[in-house]
N, C-alpha and C. Protein backbone atom coordinates (compact mmCIF):
# COMPACT_ATOMS: atom_id res chain seq x y z
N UNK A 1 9.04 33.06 31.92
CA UNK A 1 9.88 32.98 30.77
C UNK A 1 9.18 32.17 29.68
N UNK A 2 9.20 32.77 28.47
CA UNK A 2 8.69 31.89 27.21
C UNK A 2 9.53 31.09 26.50
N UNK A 3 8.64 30.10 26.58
CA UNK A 3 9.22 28.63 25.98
C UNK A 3 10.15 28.77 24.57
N UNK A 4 11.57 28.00 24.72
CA UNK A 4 11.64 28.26 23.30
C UNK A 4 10.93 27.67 22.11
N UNK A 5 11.57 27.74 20.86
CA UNK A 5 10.24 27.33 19.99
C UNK A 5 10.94 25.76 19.98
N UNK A 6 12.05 25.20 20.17
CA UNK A 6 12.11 23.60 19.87
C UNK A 6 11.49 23.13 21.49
N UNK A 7 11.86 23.70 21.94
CA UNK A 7 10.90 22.73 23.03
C UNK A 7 9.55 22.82 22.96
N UNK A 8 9.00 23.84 22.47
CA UNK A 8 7.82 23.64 21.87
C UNK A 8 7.28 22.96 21.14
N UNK A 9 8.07 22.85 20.08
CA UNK A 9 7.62 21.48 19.25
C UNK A 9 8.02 20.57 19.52
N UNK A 10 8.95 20.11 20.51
CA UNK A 10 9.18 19.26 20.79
C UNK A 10 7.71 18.93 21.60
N UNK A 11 7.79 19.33 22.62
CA UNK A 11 6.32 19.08 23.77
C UNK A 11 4.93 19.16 22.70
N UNK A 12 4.73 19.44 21.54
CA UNK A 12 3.69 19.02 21.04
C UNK A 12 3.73 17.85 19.89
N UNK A 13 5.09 17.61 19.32
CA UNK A 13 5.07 16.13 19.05
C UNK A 13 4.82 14.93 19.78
N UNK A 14 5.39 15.16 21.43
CA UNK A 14 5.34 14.10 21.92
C UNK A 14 3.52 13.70 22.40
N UNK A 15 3.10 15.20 22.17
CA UNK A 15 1.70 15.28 22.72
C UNK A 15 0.83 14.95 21.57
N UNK A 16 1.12 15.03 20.32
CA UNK A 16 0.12 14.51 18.90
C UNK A 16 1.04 12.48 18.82
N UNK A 17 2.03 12.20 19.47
CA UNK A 17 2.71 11.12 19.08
C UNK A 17 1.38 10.32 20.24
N UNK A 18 1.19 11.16 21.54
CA UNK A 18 0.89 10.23 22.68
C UNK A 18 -0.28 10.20 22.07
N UNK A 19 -1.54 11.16 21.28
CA UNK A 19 -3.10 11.24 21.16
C UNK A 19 -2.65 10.44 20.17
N UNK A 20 -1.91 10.26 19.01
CA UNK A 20 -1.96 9.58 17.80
C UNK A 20 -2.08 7.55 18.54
N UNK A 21 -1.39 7.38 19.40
CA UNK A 21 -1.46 6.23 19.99
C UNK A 21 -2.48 5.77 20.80
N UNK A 22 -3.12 6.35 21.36
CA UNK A 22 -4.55 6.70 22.07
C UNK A 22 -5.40 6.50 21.21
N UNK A 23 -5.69 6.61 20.26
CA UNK A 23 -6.60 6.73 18.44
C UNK A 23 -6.07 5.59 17.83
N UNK A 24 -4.94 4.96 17.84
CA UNK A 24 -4.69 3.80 17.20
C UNK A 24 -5.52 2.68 17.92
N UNK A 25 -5.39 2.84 19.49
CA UNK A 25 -5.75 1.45 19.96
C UNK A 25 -7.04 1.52 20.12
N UNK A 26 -7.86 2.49 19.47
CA UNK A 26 -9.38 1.88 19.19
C UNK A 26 -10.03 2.06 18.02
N UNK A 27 -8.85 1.55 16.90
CA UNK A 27 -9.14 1.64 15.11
C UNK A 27 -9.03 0.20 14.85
N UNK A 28 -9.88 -0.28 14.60
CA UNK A 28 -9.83 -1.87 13.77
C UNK A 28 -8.94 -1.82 13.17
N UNK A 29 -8.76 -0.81 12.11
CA UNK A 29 -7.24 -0.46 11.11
C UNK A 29 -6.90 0.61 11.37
N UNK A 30 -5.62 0.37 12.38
CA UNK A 30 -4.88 1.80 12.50
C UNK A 30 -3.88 2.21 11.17
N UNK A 31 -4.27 1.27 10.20
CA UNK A 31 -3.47 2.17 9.43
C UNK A 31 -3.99 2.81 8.40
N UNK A 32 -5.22 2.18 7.73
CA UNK A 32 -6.22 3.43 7.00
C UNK A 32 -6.61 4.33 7.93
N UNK A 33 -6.88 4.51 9.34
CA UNK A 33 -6.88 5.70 10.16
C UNK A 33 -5.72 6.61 9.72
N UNK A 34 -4.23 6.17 10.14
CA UNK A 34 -3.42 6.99 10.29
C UNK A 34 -3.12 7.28 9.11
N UNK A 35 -3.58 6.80 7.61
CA UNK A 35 -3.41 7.83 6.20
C UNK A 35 -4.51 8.74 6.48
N UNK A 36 -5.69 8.33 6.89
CA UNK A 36 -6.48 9.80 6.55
C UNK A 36 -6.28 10.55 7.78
N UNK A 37 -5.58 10.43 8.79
CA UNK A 37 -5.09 11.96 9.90
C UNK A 37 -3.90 12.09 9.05
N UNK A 38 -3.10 11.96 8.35
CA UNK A 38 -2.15 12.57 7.26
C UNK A 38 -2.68 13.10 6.49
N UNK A 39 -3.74 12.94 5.90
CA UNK A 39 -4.46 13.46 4.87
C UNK A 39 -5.01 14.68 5.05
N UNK A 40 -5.71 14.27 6.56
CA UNK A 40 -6.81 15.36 7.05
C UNK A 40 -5.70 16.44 7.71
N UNK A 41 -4.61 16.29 8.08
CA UNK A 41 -3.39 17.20 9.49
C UNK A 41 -3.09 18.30 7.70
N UNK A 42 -2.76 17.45 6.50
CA UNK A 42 -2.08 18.31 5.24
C UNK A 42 -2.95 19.18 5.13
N UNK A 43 -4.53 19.61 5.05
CA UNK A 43 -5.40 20.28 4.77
C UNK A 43 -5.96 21.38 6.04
N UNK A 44 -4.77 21.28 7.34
CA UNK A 44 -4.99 22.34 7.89
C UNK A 44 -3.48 23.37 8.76
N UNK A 45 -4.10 23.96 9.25
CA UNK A 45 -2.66 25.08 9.54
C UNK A 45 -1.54 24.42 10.04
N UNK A 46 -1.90 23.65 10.45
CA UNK A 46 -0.35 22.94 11.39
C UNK A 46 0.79 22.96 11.19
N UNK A 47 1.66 23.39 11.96
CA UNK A 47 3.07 23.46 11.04
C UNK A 47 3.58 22.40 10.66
N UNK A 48 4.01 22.55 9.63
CA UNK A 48 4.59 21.75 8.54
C UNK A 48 5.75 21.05 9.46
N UNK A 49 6.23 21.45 9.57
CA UNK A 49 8.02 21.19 10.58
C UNK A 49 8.04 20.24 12.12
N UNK A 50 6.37 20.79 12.43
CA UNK A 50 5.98 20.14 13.49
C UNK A 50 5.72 18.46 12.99
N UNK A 51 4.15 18.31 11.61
CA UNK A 51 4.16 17.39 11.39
C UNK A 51 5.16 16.67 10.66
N UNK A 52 6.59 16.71 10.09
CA UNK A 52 7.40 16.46 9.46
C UNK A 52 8.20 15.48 10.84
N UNK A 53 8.45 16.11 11.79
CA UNK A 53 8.76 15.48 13.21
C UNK A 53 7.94 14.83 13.99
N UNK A 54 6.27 14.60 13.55
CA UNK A 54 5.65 13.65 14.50
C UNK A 54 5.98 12.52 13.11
N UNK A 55 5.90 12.66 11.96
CA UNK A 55 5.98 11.53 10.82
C UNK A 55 7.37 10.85 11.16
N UNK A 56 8.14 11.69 11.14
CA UNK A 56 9.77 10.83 11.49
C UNK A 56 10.12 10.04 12.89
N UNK A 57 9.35 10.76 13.84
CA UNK A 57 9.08 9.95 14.95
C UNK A 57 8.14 8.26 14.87
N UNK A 58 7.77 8.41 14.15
CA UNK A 58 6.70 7.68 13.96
C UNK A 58 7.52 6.43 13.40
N UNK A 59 8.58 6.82 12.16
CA UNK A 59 9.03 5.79 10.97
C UNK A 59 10.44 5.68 12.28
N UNK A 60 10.80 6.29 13.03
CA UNK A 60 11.82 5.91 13.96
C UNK A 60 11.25 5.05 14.91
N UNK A 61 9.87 5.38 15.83
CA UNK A 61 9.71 4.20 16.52
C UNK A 61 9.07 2.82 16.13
N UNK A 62 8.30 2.86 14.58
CA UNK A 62 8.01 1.83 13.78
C UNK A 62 9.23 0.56 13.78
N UNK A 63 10.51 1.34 12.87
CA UNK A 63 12.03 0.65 12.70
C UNK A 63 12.42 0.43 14.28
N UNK A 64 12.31 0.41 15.33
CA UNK A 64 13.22 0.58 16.75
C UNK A 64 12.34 -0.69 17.25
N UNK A 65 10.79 -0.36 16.73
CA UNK A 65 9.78 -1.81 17.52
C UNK A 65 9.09 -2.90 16.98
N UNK A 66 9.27 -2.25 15.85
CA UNK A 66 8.65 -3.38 14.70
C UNK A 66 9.66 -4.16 13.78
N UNK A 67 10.64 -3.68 13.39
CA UNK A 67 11.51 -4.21 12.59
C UNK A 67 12.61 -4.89 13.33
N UNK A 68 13.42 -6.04 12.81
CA UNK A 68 14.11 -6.99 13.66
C UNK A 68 15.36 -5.95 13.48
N UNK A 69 16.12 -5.87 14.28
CA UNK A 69 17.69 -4.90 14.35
C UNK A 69 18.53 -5.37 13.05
N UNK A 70 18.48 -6.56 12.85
CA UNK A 70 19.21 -6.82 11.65
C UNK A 70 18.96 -6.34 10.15
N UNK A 71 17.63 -5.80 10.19
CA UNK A 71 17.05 -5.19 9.25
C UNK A 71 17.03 -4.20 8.89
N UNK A 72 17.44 -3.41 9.99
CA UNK A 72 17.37 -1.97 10.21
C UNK A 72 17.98 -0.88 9.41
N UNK A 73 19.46 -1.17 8.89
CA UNK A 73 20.02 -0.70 7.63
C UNK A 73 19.27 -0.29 6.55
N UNK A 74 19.01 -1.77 6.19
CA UNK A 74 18.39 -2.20 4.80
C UNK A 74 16.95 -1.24 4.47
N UNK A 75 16.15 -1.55 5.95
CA UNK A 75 14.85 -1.15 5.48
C UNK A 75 15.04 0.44 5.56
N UNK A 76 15.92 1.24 6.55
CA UNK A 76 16.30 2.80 6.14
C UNK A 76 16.43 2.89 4.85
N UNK A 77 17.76 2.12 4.63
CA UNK A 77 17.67 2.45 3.19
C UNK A 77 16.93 2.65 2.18
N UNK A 78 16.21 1.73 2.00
CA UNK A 78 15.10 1.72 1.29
C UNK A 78 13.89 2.64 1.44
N UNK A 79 13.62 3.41 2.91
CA UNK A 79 13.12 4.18 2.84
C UNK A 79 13.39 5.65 2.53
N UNK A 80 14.86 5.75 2.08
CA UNK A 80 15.15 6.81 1.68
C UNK A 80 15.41 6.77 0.51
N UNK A 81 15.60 5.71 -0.08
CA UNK A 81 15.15 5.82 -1.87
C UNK A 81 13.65 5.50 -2.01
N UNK A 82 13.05 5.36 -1.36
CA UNK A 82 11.16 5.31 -1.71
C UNK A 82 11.33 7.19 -1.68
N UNK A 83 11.61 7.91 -0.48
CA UNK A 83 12.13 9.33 -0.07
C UNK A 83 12.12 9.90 -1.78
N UNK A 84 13.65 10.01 -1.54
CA UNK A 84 14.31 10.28 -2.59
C UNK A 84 13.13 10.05 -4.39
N UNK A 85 12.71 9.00 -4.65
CA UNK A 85 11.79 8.77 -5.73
C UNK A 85 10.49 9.07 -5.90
N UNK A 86 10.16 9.47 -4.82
CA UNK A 86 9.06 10.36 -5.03
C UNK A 86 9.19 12.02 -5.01
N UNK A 87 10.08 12.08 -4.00
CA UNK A 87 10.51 13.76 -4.55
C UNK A 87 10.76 13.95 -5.91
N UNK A 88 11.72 12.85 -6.46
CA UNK A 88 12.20 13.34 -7.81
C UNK A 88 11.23 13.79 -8.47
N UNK A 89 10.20 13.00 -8.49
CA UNK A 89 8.74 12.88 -9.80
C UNK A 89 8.19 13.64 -9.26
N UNK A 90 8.18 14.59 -8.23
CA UNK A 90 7.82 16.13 -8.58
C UNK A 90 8.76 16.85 -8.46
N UNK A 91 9.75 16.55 -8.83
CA UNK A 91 10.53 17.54 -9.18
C UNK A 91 11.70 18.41 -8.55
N UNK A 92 11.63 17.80 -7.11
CA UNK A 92 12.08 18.75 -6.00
C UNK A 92 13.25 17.53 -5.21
N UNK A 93 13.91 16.74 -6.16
CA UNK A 93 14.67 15.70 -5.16
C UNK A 93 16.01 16.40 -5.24
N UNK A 94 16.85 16.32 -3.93
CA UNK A 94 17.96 17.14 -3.64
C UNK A 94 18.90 16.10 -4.96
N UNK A 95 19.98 17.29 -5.42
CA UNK A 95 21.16 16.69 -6.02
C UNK A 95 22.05 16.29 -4.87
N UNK A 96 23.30 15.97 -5.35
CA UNK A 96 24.58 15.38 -4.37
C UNK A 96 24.97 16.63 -3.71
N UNK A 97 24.81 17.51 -4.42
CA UNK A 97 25.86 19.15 -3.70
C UNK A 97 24.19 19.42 -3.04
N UNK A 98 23.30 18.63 -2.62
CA UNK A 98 22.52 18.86 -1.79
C UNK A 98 22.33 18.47 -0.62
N UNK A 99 23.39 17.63 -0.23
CA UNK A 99 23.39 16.43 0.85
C UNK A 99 23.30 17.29 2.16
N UNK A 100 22.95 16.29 3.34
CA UNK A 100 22.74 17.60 4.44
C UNK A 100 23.73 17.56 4.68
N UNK A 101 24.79 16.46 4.79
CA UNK A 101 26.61 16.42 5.84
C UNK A 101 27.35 17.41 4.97
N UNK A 102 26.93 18.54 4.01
CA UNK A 102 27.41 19.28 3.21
C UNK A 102 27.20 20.76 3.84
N UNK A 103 26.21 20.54 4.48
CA UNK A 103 24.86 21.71 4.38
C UNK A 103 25.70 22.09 6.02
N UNK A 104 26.14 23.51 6.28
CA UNK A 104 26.73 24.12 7.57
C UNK A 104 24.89 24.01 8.61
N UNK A 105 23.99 24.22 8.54
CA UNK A 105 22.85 23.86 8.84
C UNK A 105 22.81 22.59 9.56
N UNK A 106 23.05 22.10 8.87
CA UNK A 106 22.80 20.61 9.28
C UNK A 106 24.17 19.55 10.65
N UNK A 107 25.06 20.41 10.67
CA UNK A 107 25.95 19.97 11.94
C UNK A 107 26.03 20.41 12.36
């Protein structure tokens, strides 16, 4: 039987999340590493949807292990108006009748 396609991407996020961590712990700076594998992953076929879910994985287990719980609100927040302000300035930031708890898709 063939796999469906979310468990598919599921099983290859967790598999670019596990190599992405494997590659961190032998970068002096894992974090100019991990802009240019963002840089370098945008300039080839990969699905988009796939890397969109290893990035959110990423800013979910960042906030869950790095950030103190009390913070946790605040600094979402803020990362969804950093979100939100850079979409705008090109042009493509959702209006209010764009929200996802709107969107039949999205529940």
């Amino acid at each position: 039987m063939k796999p469906s396609r979310k468990r598919s991407n599921t099983t290859t996020v967790r598999r670019l999340s596990s190599q992405a961590e494997e590659a961190a712990a032998q970068v002096s700076d894992p974090l100019a590493e991990l802009s240019l594998a963002i840089k370098a992953a945008l300039q080839t076929d990969a699905d988009p949807y796939v890397m969109l879910g290893v990035l959110l994985e990423g800013m979910t287990q960042t906030l869950i292990t790095r950030i103190p719980p009390g913070r946790h609100h605040g600094t979402l927040s803020a990362a969804l108006v950093l979100l939100r302000q850079r979409l705008a300035a090109r042009g493509v930031a959702p209006g209010e009748r764009d929200r996802c708890d709107q969107q039949p898709s999205c529940n």
